[in-house]
N, C-alpha and C. Protein backbone atom coordinates (compact mmCIF):
# COMPACT_ATOMS: atom_id res chain seq x y z
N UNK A 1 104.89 116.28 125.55
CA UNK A 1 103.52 116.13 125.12
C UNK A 1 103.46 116.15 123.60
N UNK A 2 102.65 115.39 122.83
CA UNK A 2 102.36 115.25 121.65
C UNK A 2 101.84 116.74 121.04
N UNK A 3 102.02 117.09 120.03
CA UNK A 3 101.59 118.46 119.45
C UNK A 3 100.47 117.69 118.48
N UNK A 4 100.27 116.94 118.09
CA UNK A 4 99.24 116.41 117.28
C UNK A 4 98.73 115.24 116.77
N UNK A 5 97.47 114.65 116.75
CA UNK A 5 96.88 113.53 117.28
C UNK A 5 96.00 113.64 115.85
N UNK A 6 96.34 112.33 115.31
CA UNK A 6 94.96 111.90 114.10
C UNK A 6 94.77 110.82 114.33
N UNK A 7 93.69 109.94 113.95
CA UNK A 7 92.78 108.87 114.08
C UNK A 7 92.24 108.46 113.01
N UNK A 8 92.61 107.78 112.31
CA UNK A 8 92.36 106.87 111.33
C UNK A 8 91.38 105.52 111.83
N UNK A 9 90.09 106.08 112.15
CA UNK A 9 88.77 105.11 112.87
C UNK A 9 87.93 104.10 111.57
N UNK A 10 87.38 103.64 112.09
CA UNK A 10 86.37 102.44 111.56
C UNK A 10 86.50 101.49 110.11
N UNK A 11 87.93 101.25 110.46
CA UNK A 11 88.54 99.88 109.25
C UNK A 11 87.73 99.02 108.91
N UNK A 12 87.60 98.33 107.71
CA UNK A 12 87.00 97.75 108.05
C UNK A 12 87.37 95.71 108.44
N UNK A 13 88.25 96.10 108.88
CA UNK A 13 88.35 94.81 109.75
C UNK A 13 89.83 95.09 110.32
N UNK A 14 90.15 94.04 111.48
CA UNK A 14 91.40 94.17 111.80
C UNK A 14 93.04 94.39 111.25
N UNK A 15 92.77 93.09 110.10
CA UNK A 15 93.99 92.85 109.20
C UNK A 15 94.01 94.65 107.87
N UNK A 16 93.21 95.43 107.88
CA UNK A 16 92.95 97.01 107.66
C UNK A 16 93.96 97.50 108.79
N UNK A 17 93.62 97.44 109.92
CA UNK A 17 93.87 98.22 110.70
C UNK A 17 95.41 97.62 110.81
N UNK A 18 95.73 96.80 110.75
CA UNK A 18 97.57 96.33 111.23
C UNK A 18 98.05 96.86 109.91
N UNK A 19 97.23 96.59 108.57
CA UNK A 19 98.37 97.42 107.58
C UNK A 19 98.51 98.65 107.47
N UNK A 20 97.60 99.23 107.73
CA UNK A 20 98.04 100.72 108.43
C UNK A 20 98.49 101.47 109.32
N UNK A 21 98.59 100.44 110.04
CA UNK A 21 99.85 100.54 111.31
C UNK A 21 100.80 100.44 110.82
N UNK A 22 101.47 99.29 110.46
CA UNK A 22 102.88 99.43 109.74
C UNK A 22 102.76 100.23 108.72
N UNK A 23 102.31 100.61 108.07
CA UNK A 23 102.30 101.63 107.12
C UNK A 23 103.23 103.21 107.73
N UNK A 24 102.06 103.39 108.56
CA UNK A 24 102.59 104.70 109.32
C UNK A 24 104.01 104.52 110.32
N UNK A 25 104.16 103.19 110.90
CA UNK A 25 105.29 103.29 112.06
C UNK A 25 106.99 103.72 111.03
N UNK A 26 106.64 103.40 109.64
CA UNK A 26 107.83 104.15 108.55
C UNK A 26 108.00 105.27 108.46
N UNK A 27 106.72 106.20 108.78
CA UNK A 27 106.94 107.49 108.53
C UNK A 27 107.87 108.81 109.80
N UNK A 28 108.76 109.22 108.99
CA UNK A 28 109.76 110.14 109.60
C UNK A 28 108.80 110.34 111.16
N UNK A 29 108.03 111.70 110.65
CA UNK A 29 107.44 112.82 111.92
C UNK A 29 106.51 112.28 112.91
N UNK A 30 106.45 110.75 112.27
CA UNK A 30 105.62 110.01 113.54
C UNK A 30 106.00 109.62 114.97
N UNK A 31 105.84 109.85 115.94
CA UNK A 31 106.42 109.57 117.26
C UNK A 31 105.55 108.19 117.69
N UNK A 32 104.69 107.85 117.47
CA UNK A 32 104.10 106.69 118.44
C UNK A 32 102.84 106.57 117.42
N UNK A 33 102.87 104.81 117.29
CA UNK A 33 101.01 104.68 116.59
C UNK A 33 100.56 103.66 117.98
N UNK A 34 99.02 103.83 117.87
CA UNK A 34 98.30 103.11 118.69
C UNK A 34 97.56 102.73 117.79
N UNK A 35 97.44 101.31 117.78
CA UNK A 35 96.58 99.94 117.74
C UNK A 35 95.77 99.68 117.93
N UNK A 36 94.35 99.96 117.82
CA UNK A 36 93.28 99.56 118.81
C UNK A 36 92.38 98.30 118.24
N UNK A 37 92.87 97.43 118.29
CA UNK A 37 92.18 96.22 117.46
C UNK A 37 90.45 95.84 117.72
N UNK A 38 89.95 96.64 119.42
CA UNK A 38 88.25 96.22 119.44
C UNK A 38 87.80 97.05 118.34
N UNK A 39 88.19 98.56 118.32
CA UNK A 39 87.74 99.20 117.29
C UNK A 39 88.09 99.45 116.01
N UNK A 40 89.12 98.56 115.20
CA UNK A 40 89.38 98.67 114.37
C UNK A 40 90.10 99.92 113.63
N UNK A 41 90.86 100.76 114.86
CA UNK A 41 91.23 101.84 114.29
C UNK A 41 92.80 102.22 115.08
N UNK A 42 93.32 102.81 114.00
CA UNK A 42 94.39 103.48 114.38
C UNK A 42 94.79 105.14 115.03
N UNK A 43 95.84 105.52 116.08
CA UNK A 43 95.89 106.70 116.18
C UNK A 43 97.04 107.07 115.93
N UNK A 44 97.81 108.39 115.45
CA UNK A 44 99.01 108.65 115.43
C UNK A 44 98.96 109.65 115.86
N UNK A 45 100.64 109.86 116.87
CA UNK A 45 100.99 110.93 117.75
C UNK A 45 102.18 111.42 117.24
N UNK A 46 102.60 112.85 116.90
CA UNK A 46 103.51 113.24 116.74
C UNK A 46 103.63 114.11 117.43
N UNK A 47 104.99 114.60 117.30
CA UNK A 47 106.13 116.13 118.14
C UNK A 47 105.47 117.08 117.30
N UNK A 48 106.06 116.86 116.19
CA UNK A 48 105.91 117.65 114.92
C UNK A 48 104.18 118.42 114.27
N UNK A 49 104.35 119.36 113.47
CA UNK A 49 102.87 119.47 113.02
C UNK A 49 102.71 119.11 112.05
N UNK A 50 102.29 117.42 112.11
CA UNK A 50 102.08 116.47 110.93
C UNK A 50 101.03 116.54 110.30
N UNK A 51 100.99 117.18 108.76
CA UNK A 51 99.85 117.24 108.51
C UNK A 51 99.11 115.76 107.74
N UNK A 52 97.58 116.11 107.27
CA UNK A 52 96.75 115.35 107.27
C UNK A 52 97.30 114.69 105.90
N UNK A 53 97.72 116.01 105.12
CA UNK A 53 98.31 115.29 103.49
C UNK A 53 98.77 114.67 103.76
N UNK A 54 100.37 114.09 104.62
CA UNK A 54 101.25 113.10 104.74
C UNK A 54 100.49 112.04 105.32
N UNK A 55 99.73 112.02 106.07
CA UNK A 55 98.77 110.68 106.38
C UNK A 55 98.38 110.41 105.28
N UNK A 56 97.46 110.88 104.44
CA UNK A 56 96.58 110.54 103.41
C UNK A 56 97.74 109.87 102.14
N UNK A 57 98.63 110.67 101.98
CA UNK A 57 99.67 109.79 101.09
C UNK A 57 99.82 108.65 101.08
N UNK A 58 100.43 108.46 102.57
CA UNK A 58 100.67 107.15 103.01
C UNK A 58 99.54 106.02 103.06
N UNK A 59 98.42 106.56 103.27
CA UNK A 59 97.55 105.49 103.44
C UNK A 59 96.26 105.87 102.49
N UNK A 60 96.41 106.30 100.88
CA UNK A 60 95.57 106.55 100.29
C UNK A 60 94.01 106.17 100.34
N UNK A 61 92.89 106.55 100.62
CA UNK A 61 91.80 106.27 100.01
C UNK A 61 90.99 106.06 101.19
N UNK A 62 91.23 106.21 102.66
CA UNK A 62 90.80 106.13 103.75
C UNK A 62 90.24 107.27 104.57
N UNK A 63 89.10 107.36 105.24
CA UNK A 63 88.97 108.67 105.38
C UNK A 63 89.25 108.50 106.92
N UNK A 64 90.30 110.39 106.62
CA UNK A 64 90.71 110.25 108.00
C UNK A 64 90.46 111.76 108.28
N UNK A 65 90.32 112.04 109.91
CA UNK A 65 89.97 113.25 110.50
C UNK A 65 90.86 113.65 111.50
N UNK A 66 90.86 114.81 111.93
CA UNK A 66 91.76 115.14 113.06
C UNK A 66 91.08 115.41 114.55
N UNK A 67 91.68 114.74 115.45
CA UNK A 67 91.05 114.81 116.68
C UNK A 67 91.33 116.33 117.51
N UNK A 68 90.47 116.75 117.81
CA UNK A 68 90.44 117.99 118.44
C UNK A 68 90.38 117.76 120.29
């Protein structure tokens, strides 16, 4: 089971949402990204307790939240 789940929601358009997909599928502690192209948003699943800084690095200037 995944130990932790963020969501990088409401891109604003698709070609947003695929470069931040590949963006993240580089990063070490990531186990799995999901794609969701109706909604324009990305999710990432890790093992690890990935925090929000290492998202935000990677994908500067986007606001992102953690799913509870």
């Amino acid at each position: 089971m995944f130990q932790k789940q963020i969501k990088i929601a409401k891109l604003v358009c698709e070609c947003w949402a695929k470069k931040i997909f590949f963006q993240l599928i580089s990063i070490d502690s990531v186990e799995k990204v999901h794609l969701d192209i109706l909604s324009n948003s990305v999710v990432i699943f890790s093992k690890k307790d990935l925090s929000i800084a290492t998202i935000k690095k990677e994908v500067f200037g986007l606001q992102i939240y953690e799913m509870t």
